[in-house]
N, C-alpha and C. Protein backbone atom coordinates (compact mmCIF):
# COMPACT_ATOMS: atom_id res chain seq x y z
N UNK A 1 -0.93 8.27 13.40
CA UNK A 1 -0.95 8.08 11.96
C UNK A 1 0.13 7.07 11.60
N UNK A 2 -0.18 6.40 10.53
CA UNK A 2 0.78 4.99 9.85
C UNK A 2 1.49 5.62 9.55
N UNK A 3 3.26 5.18 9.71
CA UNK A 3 4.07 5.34 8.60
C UNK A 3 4.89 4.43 8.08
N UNK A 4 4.82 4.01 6.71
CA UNK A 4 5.72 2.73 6.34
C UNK A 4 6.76 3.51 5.29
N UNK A 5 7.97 2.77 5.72
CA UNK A 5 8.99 3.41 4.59
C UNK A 5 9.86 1.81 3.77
N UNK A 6 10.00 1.98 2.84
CA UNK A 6 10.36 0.59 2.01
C UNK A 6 11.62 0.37 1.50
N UNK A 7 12.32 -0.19 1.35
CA UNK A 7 13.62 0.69 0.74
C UNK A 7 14.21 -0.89 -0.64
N UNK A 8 14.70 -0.57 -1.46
CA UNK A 8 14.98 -1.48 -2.73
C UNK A 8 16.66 -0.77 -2.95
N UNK A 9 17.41 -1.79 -3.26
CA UNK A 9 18.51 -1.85 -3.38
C UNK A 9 19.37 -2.53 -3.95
N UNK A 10 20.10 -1.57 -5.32
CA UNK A 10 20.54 -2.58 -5.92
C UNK A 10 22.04 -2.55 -5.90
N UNK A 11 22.89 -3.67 -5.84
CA UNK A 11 24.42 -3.50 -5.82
C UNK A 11 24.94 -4.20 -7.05
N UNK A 12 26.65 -3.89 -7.39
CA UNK A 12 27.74 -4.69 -8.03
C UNK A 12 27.38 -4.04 -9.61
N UNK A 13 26.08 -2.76 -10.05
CA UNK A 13 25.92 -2.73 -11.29
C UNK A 13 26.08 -1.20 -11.24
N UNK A 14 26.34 -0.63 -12.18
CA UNK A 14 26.60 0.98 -12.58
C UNK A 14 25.00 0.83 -13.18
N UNK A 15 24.20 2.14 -12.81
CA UNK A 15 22.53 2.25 -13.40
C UNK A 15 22.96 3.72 -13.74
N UNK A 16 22.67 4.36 -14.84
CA UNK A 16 22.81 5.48 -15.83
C UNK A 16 21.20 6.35 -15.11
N UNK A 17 21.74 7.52 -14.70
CA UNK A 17 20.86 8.21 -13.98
C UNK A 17 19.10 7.85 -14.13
N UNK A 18 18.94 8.13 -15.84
CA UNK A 18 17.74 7.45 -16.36
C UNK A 18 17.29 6.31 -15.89
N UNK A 19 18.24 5.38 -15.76
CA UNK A 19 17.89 4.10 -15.57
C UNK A 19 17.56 4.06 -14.21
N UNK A 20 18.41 4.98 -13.35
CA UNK A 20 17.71 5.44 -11.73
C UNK A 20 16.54 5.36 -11.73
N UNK A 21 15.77 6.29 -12.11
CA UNK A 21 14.66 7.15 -12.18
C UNK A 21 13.59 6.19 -12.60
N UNK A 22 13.81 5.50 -13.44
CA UNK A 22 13.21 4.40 -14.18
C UNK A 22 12.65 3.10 -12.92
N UNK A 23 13.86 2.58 -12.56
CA UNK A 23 13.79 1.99 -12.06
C UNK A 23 13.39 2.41 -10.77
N UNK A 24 13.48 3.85 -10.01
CA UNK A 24 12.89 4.35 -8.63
C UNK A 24 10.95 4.53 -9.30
N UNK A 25 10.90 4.50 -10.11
CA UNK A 25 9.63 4.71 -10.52
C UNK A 25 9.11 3.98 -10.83
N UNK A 26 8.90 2.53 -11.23
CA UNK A 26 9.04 1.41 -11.51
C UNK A 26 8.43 0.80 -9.62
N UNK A 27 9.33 1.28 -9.32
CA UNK A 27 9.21 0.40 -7.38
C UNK A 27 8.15 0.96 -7.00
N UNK A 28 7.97 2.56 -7.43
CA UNK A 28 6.72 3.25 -6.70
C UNK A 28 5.36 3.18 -6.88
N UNK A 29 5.85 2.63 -8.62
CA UNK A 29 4.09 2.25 -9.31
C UNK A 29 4.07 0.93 -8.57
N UNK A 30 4.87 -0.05 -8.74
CA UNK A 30 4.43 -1.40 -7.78
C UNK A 30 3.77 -1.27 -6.57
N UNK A 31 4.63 -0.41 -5.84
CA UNK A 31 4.27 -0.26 -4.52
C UNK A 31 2.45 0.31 -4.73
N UNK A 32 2.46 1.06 -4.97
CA UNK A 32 1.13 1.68 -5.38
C UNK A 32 0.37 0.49 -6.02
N UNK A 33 0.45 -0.03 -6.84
CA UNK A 33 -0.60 -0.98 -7.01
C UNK A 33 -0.79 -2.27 -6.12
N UNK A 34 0.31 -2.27 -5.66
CA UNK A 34 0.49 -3.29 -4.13
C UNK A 34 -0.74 -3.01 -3.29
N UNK A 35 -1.01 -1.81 -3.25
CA UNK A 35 -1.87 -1.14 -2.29
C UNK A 35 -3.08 -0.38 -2.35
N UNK A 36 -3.26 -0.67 -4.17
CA UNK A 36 -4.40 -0.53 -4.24
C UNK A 36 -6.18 -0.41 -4.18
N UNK A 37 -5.92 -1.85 -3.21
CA UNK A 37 -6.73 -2.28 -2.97
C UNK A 37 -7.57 -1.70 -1.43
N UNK A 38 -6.16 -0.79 -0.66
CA UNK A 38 -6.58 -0.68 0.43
C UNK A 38 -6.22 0.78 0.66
N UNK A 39 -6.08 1.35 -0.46
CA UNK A 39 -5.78 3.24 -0.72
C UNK A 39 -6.71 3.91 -0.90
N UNK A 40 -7.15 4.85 0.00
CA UNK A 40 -8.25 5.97 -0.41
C UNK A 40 -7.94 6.59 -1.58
N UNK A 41 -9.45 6.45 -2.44
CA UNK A 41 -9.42 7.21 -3.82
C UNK A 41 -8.93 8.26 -3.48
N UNK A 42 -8.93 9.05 -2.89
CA UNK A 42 -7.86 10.43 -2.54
C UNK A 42 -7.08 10.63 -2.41
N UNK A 43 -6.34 9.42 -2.42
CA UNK A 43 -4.51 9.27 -1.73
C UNK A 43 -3.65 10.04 -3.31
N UNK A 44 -2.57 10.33 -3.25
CA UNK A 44 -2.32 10.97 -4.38
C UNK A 44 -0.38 10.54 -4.02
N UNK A 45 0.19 9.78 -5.26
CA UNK A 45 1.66 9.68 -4.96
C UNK A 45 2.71 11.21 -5.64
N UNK A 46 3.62 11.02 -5.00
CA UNK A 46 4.37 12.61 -5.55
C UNK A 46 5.84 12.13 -5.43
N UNK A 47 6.28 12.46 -6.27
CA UNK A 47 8.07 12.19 -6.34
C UNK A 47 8.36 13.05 -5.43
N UNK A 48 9.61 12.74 -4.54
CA UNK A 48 10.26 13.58 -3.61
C UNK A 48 11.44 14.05 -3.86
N UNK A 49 11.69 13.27 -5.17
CA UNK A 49 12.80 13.38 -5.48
C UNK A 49 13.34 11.80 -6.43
N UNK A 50 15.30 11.72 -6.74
CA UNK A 50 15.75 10.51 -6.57
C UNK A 50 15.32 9.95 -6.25
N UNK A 51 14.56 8.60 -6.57
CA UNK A 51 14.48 7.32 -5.44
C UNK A 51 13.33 7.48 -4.32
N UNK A 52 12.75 8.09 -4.51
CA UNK A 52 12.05 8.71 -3.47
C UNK A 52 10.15 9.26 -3.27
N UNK A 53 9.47 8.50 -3.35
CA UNK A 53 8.00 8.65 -3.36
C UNK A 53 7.18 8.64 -2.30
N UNK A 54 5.88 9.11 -2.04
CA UNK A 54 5.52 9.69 -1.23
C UNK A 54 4.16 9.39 -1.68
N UNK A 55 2.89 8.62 -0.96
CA UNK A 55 1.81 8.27 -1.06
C UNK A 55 0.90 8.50 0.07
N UNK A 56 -0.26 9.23 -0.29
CA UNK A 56 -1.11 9.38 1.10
C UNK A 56 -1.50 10.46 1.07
N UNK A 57 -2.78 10.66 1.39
CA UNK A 57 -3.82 11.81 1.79
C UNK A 57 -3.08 13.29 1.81
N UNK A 58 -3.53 13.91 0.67
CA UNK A 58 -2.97 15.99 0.99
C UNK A 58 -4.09 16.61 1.85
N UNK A 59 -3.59 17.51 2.24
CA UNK A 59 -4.08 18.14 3.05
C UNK A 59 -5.53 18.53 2.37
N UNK A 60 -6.62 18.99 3.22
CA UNK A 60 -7.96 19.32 2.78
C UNK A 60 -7.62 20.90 1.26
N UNK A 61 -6.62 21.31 1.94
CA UNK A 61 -6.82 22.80 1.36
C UNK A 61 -5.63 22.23 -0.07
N UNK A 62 -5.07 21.45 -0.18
CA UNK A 62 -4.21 21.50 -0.75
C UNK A 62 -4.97 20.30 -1.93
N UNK A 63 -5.53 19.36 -1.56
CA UNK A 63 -6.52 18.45 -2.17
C UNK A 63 -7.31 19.54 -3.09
N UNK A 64 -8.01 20.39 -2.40
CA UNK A 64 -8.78 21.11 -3.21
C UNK A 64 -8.63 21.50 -4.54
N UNK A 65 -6.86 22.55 -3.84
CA UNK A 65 -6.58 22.83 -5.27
C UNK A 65 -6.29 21.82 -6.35
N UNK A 66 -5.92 21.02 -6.08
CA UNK A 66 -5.00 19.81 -6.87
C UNK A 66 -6.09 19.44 -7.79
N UNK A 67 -7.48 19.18 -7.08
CA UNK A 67 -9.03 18.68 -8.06
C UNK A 67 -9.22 19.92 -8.86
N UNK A 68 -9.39 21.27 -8.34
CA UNK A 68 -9.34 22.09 -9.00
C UNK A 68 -8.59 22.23 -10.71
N UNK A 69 -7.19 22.47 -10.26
CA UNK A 69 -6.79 22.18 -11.55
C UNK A 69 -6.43 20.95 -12.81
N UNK A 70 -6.86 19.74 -12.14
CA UNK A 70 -7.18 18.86 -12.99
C UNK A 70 -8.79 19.22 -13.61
N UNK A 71 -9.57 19.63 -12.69
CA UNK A 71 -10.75 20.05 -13.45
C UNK A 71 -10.69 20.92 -15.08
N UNK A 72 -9.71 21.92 -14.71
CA UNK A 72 -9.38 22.90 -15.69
C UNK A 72 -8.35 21.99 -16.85
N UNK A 73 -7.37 21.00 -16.61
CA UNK A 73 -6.99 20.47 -17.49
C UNK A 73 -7.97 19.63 -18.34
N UNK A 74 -9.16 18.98 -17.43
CA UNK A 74 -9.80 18.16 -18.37
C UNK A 74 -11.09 18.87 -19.13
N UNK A 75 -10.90 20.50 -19.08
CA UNK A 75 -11.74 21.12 -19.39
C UNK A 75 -13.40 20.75 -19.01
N UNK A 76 -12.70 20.52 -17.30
CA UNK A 76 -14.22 20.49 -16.68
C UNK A 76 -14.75 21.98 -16.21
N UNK A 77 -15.91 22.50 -15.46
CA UNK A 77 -16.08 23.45 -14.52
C UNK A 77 -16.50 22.77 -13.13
N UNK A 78 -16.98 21.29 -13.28
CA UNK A 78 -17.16 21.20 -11.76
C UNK A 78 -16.99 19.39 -11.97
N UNK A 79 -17.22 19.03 -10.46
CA UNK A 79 -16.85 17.53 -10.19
C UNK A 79 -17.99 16.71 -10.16
């Protein structure tokens, strides 16, 4: 299995936690649309945290649920 890890780094400036977060989220949507083109509609990104994102296929059982309850948010019953 692939694994790519990316890393962005900024020096010489004070960034206000928000502005962290902002800006770690900011890199991850890029990255993600960077890769749009070549991402299974199933791939799903998840904060790991700080600075920190995570893109790529959930598990079968864990996918499930995840469609599941977006179903129920969009006041679906099925797909």
């Amino acid at each position: 299995m692939a694994r790519y890890e990316f890393k962005f780094i900024v020096t010489d400036t004070e960034l206000s936690e928000e502005h962290q977060r902002k800006v770690g989220q900011a890199v991850a949507e890029a990255g993600a649309l960077a890769l749009a083109g070549i991402t299974p509609a199933e791939a799903v990104t998840v904060s790991l945290g700080l600075h920190r994102w995570w893109i790529g296929l959930p598990p079968p059982e864990i996918y499930g649920a995840l469609q599941r309850a977006a179903l129920e948010k969009a006041g679906e019953t099925e797909a």
